[in-house]
C-alpha atoms as a PDB file:
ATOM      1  CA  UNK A   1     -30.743   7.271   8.514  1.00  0.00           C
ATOM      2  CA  UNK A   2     -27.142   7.282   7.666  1.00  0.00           C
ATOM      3  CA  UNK A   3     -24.663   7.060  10.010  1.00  0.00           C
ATOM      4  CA  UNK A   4     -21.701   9.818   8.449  1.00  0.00           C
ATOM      5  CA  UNK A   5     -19.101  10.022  10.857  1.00  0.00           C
ATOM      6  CA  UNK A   6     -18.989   6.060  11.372  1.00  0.00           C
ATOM      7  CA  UNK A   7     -19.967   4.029   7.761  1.00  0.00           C
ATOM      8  CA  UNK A   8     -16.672   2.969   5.963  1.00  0.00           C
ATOM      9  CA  UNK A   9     -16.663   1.686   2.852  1.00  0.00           C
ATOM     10  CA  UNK A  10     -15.173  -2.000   4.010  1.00  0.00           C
ATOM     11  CA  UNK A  11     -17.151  -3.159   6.290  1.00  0.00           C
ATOM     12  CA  UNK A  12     -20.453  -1.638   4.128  1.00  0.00           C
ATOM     13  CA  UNK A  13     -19.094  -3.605   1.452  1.00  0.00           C
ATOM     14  CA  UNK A  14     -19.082  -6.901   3.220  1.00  0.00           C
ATOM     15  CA  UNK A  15     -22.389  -6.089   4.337  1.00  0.00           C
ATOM     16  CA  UNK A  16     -23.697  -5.321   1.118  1.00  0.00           C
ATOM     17  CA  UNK A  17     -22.547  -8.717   0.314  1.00  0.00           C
ATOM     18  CA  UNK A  18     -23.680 -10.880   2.768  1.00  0.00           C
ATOM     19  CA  UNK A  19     -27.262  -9.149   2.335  1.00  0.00           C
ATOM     20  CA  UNK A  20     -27.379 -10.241  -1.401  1.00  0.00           C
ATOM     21  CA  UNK A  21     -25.321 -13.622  -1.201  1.00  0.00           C
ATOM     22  CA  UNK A  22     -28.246 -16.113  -1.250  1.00  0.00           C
ATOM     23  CA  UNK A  23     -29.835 -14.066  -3.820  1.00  0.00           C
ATOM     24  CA  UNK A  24     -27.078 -14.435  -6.144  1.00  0.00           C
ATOM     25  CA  UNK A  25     -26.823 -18.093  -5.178  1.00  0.00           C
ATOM     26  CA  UNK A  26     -29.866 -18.745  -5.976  1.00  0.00           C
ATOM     27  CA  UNK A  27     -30.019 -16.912  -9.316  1.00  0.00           C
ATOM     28  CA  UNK A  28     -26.576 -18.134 -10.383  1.00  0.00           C
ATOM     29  CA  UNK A  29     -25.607 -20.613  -8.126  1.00  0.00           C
ATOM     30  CA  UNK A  30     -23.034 -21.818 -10.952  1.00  0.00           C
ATOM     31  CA  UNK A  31     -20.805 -18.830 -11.363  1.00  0.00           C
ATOM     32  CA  UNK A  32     -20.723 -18.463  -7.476  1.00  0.00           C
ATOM     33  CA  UNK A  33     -19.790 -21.841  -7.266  1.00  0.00           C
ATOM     34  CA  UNK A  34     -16.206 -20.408  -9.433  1.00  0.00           C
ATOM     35  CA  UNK A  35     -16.118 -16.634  -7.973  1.00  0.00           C
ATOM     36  CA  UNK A  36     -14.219 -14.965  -5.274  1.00  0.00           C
ATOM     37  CA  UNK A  37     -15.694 -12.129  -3.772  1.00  0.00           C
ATOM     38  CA  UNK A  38     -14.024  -9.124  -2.266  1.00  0.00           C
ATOM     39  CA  UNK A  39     -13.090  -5.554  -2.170  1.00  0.00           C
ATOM     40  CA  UNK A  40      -9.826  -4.464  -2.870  1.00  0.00           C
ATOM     41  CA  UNK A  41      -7.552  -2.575  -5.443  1.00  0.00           C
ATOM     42  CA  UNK A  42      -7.646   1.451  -5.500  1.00  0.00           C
ATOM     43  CA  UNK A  43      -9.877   3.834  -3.444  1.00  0.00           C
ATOM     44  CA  UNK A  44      -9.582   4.934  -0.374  1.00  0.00           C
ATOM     45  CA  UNK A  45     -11.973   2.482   1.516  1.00  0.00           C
ATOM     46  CA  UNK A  46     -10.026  -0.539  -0.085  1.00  0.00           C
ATOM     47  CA  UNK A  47      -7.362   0.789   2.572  1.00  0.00           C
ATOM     48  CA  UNK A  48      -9.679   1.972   5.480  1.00  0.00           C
ATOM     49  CA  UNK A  49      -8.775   5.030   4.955  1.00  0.00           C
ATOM     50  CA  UNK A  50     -12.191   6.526   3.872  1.00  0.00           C
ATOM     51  CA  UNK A  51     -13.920   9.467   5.843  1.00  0.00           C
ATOM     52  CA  UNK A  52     -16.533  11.468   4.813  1.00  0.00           C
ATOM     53  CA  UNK A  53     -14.596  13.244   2.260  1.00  0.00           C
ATOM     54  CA  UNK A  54     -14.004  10.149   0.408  1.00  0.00           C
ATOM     55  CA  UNK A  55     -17.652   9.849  -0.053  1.00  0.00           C
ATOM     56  CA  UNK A  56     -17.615  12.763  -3.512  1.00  0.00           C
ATOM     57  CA  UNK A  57     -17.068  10.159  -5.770  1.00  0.00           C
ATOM     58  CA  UNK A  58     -16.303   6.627  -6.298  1.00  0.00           C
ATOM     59  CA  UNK A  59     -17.827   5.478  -3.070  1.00  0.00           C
ATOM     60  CA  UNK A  60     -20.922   3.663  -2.014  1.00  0.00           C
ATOM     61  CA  UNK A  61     -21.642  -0.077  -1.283  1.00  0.00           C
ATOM     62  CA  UNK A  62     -20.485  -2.507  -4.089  1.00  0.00           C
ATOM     63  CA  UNK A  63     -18.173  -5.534  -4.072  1.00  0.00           C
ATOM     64  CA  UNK A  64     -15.824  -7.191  -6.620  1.00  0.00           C
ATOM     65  CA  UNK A  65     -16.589 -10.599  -8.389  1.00  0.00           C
ATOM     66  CA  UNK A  66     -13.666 -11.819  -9.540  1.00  0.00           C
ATOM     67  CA  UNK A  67     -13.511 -15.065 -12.013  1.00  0.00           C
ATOM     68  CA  UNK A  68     -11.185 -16.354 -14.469  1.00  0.00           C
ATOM     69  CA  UNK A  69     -10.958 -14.730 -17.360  1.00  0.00           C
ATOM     70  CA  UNK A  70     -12.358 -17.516 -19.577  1.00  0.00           C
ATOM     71  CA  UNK A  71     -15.693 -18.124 -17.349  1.00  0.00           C
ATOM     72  CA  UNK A  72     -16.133 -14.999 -17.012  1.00  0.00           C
ATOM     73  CA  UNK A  73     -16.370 -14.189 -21.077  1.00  0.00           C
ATOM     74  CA  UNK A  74     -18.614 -17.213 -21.002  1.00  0.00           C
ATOM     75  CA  UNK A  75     -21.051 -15.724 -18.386  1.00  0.00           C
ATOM     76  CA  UNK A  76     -20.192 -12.304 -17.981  1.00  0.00           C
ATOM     77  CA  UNK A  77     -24.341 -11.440 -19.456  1.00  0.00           C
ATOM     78  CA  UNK A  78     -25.769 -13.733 -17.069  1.00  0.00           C
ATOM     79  CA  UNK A  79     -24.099 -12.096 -14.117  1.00  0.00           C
ATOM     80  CA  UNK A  80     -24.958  -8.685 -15.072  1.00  0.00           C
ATOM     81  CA  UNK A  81     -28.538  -9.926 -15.232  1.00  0.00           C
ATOM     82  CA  UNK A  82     -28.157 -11.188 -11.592  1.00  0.00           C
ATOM     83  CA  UNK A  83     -26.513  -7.745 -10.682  1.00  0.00           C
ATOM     84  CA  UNK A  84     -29.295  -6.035 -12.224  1.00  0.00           C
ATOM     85  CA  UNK A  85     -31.554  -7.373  -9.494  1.00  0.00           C
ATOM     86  CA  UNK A  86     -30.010  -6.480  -6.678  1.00  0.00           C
ATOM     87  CA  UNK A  87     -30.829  -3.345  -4.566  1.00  0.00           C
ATOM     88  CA  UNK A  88     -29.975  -0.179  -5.893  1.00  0.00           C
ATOM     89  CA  UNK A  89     -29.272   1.503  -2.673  1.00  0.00           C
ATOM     90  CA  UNK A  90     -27.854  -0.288   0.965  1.00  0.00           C
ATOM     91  CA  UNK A  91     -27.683   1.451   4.137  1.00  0.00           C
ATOM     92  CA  UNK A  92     -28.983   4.552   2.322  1.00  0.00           C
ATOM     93  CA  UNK A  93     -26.597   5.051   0.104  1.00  0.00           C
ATOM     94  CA  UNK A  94     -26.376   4.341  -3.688  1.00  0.00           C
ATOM     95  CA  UNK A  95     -25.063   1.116  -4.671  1.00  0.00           C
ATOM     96  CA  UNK A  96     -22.067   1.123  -7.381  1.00  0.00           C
ATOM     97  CA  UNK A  97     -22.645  -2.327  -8.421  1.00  0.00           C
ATOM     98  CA  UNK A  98     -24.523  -1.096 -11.549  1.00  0.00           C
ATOM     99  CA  UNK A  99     -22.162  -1.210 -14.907  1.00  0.00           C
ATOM    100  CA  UNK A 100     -21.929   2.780 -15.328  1.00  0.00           C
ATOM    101  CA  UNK A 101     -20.864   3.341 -11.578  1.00  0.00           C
ATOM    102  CA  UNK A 102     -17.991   0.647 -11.421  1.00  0.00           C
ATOM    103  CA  UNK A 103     -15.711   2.051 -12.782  1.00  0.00           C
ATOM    104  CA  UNK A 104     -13.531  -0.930 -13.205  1.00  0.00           C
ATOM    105  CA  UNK A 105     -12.915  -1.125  -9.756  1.00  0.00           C
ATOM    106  CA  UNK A 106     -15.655  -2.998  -8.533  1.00  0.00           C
ATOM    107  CA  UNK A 107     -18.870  -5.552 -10.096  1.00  0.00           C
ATOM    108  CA  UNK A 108     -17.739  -8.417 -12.481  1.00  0.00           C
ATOM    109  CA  UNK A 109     -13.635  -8.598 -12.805  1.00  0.00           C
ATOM    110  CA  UNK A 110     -10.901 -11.492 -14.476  1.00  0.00           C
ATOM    111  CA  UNK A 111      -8.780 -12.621 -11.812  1.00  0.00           C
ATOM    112  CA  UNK A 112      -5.906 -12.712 -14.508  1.00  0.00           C
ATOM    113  CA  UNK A 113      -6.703  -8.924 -15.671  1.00  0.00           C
ATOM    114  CA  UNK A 114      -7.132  -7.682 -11.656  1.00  0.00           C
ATOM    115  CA  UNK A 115      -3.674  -8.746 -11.006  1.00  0.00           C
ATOM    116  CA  UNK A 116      -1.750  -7.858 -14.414  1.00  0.00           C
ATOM    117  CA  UNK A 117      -3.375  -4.449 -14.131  1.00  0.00           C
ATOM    118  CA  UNK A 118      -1.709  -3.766 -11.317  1.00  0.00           C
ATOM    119  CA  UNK A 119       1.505  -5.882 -11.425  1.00  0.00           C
ATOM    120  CA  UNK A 120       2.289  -6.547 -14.981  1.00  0.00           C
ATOM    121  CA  UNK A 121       2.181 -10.026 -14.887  1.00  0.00           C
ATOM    122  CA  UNK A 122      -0.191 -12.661 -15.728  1.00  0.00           C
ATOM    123  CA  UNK A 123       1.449 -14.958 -12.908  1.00  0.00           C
ATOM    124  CA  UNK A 124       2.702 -14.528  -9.728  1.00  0.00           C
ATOM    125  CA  UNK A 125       6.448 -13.039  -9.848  1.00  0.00           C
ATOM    126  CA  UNK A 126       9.281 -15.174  -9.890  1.00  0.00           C
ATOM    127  CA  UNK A 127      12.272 -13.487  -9.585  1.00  0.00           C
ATOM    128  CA  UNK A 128      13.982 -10.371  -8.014  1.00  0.00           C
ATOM    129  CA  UNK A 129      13.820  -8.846 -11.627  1.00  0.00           C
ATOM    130  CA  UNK A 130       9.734  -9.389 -11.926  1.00  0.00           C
ATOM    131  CA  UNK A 131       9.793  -8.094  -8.183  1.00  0.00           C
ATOM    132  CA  UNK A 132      11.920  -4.794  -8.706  1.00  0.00           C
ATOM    133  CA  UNK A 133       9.819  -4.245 -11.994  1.00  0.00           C
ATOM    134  CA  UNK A 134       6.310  -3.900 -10.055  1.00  0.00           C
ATOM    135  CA  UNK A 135       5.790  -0.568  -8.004  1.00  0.00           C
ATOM    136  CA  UNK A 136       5.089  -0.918  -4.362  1.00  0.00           C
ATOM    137  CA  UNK A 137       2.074   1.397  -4.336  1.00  0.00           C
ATOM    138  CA  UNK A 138       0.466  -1.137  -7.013  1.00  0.00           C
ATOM    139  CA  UNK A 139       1.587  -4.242  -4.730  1.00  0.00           C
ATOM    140  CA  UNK A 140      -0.488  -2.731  -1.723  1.00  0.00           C
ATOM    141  CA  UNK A 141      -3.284  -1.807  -3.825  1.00  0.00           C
ATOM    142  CA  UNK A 142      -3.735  -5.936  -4.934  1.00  0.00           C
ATOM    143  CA  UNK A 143      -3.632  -7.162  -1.207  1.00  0.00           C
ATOM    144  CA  UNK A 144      -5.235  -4.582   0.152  1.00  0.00           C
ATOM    145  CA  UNK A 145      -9.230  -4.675   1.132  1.00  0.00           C
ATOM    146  CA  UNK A 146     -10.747  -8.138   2.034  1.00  0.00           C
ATOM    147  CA  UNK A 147     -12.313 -11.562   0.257  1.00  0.00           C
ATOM    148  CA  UNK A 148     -15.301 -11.941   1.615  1.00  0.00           C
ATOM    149  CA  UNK A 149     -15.346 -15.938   0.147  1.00  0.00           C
ATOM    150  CA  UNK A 150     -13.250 -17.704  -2.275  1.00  0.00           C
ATOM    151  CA  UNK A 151     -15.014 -20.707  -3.766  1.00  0.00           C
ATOM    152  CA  UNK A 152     -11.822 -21.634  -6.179  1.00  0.00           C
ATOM    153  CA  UNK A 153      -9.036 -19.968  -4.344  1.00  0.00           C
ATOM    154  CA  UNK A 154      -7.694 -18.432  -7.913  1.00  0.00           C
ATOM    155  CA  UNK A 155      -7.965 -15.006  -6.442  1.00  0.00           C
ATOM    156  CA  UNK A 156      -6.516 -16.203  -2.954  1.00  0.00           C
ATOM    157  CA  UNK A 157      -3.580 -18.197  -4.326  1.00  0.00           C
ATOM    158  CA  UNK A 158      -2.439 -14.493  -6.116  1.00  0.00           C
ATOM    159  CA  UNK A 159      -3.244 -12.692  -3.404  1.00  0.00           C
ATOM    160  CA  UNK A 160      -1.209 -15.385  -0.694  1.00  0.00           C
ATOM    161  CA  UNK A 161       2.071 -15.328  -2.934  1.00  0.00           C
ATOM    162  CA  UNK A 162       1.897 -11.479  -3.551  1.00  0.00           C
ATOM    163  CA  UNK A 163       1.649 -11.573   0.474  1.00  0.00           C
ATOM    164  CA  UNK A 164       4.688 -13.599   1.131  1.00  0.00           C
ATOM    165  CA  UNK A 165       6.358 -10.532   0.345  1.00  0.00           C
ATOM    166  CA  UNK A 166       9.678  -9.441  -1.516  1.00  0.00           C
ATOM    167  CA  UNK A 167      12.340 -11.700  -1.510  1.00  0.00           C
ATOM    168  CA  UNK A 168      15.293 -11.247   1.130  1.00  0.00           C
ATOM    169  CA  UNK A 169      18.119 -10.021  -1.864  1.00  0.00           C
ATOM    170  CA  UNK A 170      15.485  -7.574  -2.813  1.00  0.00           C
ATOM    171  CA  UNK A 171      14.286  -6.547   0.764  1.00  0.00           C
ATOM    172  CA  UNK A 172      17.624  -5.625   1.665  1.00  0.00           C
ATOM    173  CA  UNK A 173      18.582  -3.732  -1.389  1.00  0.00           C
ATOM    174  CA  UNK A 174      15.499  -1.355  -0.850  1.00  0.00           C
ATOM    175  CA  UNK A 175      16.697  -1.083   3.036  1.00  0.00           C
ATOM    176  CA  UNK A 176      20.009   0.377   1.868  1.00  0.00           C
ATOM    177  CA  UNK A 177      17.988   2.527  -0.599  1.00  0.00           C
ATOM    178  CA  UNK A 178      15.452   3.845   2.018  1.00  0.00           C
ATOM    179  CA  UNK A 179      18.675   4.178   4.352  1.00  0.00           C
ATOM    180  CA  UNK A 180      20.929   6.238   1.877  1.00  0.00           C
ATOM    181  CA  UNK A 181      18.046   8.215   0.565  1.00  0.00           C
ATOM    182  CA  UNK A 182      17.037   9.379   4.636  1.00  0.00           C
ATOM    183  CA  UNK A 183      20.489   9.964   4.654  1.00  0.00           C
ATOM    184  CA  UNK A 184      21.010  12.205   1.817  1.00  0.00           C
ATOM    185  CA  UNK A 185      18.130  14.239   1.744  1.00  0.00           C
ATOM    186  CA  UNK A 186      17.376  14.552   5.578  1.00  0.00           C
ATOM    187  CA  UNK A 187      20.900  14.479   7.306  1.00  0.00           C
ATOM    188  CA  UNK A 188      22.858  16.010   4.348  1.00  0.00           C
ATOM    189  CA  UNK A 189      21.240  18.370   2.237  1.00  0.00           C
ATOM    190  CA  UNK A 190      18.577  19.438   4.650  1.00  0.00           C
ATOM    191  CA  UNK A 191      20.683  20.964   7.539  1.00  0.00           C
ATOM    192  CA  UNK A 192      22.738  22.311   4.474  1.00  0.00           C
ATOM    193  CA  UNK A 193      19.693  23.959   2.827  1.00  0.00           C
ATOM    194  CA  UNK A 194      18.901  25.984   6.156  1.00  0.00           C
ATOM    195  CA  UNK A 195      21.798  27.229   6.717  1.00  0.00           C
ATOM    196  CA  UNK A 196      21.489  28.854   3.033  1.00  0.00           C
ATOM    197  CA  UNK A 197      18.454  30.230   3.797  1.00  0.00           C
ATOM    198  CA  UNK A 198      16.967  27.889   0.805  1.00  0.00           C
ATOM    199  CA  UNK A 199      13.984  27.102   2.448  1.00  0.00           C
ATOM    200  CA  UNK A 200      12.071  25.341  -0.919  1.00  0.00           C
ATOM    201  CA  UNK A 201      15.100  23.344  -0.957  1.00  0.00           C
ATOM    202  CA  UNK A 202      14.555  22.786   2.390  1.00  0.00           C
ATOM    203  CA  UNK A 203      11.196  21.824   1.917  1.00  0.00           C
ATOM    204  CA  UNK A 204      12.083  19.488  -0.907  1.00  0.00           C
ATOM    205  CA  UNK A 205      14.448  17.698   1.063  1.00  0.00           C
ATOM    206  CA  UNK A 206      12.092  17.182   4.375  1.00  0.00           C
ATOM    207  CA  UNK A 207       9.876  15.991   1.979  1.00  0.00           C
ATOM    208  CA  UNK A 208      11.908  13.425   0.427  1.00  0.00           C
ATOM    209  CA  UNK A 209      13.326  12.386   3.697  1.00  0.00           C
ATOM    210  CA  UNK A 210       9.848  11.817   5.367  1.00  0.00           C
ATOM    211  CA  UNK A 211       8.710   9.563   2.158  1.00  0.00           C
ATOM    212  CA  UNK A 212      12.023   7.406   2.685  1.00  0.00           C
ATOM    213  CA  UNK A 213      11.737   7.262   6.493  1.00  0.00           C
ATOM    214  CA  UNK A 214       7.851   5.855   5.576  1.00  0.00           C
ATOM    215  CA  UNK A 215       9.390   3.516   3.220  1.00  0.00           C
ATOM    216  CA  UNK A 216      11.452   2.097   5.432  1.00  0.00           C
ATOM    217  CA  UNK A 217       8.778   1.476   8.000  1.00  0.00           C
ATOM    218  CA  UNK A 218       6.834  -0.415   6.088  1.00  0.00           C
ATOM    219  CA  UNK A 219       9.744  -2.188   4.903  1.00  0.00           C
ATOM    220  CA  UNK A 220      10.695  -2.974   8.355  1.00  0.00           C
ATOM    221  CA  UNK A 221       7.212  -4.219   9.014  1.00  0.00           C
ATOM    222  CA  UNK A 222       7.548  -6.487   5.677  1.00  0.00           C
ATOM    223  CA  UNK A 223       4.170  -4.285   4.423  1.00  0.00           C
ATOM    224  CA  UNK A 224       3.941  -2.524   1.047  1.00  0.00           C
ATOM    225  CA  UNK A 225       3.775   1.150   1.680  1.00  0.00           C
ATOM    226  CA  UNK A 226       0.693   2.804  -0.214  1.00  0.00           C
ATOM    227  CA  UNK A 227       0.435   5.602  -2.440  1.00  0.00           C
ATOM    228  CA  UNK A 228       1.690   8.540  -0.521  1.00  0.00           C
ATOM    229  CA  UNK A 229      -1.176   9.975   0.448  1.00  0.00           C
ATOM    230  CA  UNK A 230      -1.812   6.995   2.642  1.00  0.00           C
ATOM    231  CA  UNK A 231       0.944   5.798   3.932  1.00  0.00           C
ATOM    232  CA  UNK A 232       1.144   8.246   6.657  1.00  0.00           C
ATOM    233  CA  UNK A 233      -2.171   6.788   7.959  1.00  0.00           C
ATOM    234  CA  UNK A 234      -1.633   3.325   7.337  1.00  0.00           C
ATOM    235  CA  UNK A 235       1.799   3.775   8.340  1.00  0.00           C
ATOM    236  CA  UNK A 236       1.272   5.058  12.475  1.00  0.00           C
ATOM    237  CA  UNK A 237      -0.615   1.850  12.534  1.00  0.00           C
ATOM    238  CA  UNK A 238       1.993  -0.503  11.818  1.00  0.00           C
ATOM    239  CA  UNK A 239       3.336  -2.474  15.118  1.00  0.00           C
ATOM    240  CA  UNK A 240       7.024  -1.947  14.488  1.00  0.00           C
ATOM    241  CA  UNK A 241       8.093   1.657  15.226  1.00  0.00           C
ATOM    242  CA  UNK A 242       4.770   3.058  13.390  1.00  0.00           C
ATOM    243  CA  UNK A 243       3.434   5.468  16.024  1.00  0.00           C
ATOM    244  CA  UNK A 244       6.930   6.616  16.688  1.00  0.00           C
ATOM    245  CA  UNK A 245       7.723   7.307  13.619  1.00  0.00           C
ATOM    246  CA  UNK A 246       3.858   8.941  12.181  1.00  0.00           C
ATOM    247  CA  UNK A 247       4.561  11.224  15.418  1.00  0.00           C
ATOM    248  CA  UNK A 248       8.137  12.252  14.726  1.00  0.00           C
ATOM    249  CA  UNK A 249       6.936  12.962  11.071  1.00  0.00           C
ATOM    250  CA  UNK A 250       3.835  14.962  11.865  1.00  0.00           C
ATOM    251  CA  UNK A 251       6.414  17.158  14.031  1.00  0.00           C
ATOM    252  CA  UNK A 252       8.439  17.706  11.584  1.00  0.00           C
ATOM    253  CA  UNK A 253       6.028  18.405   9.370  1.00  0.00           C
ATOM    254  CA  UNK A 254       4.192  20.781  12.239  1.00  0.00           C
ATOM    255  CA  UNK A 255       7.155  22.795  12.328  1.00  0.00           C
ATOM    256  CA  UNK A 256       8.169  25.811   9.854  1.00  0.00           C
ATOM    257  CA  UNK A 257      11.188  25.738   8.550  1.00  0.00           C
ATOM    258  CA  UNK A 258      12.660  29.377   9.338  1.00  0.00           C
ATOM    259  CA  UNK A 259      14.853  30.175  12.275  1.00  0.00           C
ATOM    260  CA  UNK A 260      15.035  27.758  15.040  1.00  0.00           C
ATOM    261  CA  UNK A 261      12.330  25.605  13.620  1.00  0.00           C
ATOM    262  CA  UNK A 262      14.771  24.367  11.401  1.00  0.00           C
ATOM    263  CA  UNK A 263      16.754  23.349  14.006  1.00  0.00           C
ATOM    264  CA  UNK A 264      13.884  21.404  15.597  1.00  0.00           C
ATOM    265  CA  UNK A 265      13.357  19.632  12.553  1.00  0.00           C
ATOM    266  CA  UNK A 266      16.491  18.435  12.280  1.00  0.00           C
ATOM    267  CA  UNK A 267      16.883  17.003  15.793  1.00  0.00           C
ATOM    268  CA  UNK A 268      13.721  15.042  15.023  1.00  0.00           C
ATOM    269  CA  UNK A 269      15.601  13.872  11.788  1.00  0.00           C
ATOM    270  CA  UNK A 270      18.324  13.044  13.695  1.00  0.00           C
ATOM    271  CA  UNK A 271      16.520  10.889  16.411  1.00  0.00           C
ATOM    272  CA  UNK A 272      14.451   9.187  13.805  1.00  0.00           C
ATOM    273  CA  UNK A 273      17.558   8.177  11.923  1.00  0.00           C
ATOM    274  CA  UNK A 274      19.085   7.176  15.390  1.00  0.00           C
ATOM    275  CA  UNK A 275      15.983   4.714  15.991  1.00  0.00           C
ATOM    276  CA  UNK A 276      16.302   3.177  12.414  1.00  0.00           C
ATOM    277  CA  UNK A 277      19.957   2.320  12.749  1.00  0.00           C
ATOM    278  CA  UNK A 278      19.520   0.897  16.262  1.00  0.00           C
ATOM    279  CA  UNK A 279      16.220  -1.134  15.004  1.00  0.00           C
ATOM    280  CA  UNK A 280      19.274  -2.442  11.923  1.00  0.00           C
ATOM    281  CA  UNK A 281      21.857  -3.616  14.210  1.00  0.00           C
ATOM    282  CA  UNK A 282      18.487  -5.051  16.080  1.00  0.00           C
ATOM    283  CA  UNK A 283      18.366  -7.222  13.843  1.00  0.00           C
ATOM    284  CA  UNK A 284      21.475  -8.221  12.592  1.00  0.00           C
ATOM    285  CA  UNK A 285      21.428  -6.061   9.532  1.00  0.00           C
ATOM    286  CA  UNK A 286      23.805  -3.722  10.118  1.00  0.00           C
ATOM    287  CA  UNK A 287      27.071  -3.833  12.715  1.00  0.00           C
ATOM    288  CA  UNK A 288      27.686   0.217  12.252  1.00  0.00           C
ATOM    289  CA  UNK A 289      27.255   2.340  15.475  1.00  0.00           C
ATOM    290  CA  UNK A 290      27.086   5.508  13.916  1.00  0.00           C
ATOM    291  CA  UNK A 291      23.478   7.017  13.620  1.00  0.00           C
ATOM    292  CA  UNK A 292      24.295   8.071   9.972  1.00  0.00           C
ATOM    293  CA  UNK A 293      22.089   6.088   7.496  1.00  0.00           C
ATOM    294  CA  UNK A 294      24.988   6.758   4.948  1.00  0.00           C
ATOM    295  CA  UNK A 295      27.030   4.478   6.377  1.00  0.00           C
ATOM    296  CA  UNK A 296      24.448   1.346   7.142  1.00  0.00           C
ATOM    297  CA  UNK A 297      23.549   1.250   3.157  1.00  0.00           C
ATOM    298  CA  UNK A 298      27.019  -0.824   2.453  1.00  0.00           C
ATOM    299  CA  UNK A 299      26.292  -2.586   5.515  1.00  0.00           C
ATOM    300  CA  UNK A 300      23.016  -3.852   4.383  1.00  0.00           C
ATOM    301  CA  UNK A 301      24.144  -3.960   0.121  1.00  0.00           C
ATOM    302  CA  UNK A 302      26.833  -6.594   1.596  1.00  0.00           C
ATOM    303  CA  UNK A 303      24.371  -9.150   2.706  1.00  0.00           C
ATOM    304  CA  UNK A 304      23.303  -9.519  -0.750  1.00  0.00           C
ATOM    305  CA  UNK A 305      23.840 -12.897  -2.169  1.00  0.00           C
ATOM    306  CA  UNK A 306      23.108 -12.217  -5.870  1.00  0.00           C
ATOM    307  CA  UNK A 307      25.721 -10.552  -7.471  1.00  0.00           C
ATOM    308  CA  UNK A 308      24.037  -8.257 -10.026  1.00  0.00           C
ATOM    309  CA  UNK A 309      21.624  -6.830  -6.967  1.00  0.00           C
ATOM    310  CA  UNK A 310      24.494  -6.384  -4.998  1.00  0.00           C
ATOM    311  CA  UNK A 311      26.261  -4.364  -8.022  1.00  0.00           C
ATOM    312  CA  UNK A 312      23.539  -1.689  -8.467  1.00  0.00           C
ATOM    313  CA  UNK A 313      24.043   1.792  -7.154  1.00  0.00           C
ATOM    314  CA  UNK A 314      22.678   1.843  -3.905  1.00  0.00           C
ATOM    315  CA  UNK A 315      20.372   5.101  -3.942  1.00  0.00           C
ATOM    316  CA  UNK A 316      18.077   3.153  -6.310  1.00  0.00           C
ATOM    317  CA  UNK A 317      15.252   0.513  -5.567  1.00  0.00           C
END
């Protein structure tokens, strides 16, 4: 009998996997001997953020084999053979392991091809410029999920220096971005947009803010923020600040914006702000007292050691 409100798609994965690993070594104990084994990349589950709405499509158990690119061409028949045999349902619920259900997310993948899709690369990046160029959405999606077993370490070594994180000119040039963007669009134009009465502008602008204040979480917690409609969830899970800030955001975004709601709002922008430029100076990042994110951007674009990072206009990533 299925279990609805508790199955997620992770740990049914692993399962799935562990259920059908001797089989597949014993079938093709060769191309297990080279594979890595996993689930990560887009969907929902990947992130743990499945629930029972997740489960209209895309969803089921299934796993990723990941191989090099050049064994896999050379024994990408033979696997699907293997894959055939396995058990079309786990747990009660459809398997997506067969070749019309995967949807490119999940049976028989190129380690080289996984990463490029989502990076742009066929190596690891190198440089700030490589960094900058890959969106952070598409960096959580490739170190998100699990690997179950890495015979190689191909997949691993990727998925270790992906991990490592941005480097430290590039970390701090998307603080000052996250801080001049809360800035602008919460403390600025938001309090101004109320008190014209332009309440989609207002909207707009809470918006915006509450997608910077998430970025800089994560960026505070050295994590890649998700797509956005994640990264709320993910996000109030982080250790640093997380529940704070997931509960100052779901009051702000709890509250209408008409009348003195508006002025509710912007207290909670205000105090969230506050928190981020104390957690700054915490750690040495920043030396301004003022709670206005504005003014810790500078602060931040001035511990910059490369000179064409430091140059560029401080709203952008």
């Amino acid at each position: 009998m299925r279990e609805m409100t508790e199955t997620r798609g992770l740990p049914l994965a692993r399962a799935f996997f562990q259920s059908c690993e001797s089989r597949l070594r014993e079938t093709v104990p060769d191309i297990m001997a080279d594979a890595a084994v996993g689930l990560a990349g887009e969907g929902s589950e990947c992130f743990g953020c499945d629930d029972e709405l997740s489960r209209d499509h895309d969803w089921g158990p299934a796993f990723c084999i990941w191989l090099p690119a050049d064994r896999l061409a050379a024994c990408a028949s033979r696997l699907d053979s293997a894959l055939a045999e396995l058990p079309v349902t786990f747990a009660g619920y459809p398997s997506r392991m067969r070749p019309e259900c995967r949807m490119g997310r999940v049976g028989p993948l190129a380690v080289e091809e996984f990463y490029a899709r989502f990076t742009g690369l066929r190596h690891a990046p190198r440089t700030w410029r490589e960094w900058r160029g890959i969106p952070e959405h598409a960096l959580a999606a490739c170190t998100n999920g699990e690997v179950f077993m890495d015979a190689r370490g191909d997949f691993s070594a990727w998925r270790k220096a992906l991990l490592e994180y941005y480097p430290r000119d590039l970390w701090l040039k998307k603080l000052a971005a996250r801080c001049m963007n809360m800035a602008q669009a919460g403390q600025y134009n938001l309090p101004r947009a109320l008190r014209r009465g332009e309440t989609v502008c207002a909207m707009l602008a809470a918006s915006r803010f509450a997608e910077a204040a998430l970025g800089m979480l994560f960026l505070l917690n050295r994590r890649y923020m998700p797509f956005y409609k994640w990264a709320w969830h993910i996000g109030r899970d982080l250790p640093f600040l997380g529940e704070y800030t997931a509960d100052a955001l779901k009051r702000i975004a709890s509250t209408p914006l008409v009348g003195s709601g508006g002025e509710a709002v912007c207290r909670e922008v205000e105090a969230l702000c506050s928190r981020f430029a104390e957690a700054l100076r915490e750690r040495g990042l920043s030396s301004e007292t003022d709670s206005w994110l504005w003014a810790h951007g500078p602060h931040l674009a001035a511990r910059i050691s490369d000179p064409e990072l430091a140059r560029m206009n401080l709203l952008e990533d």
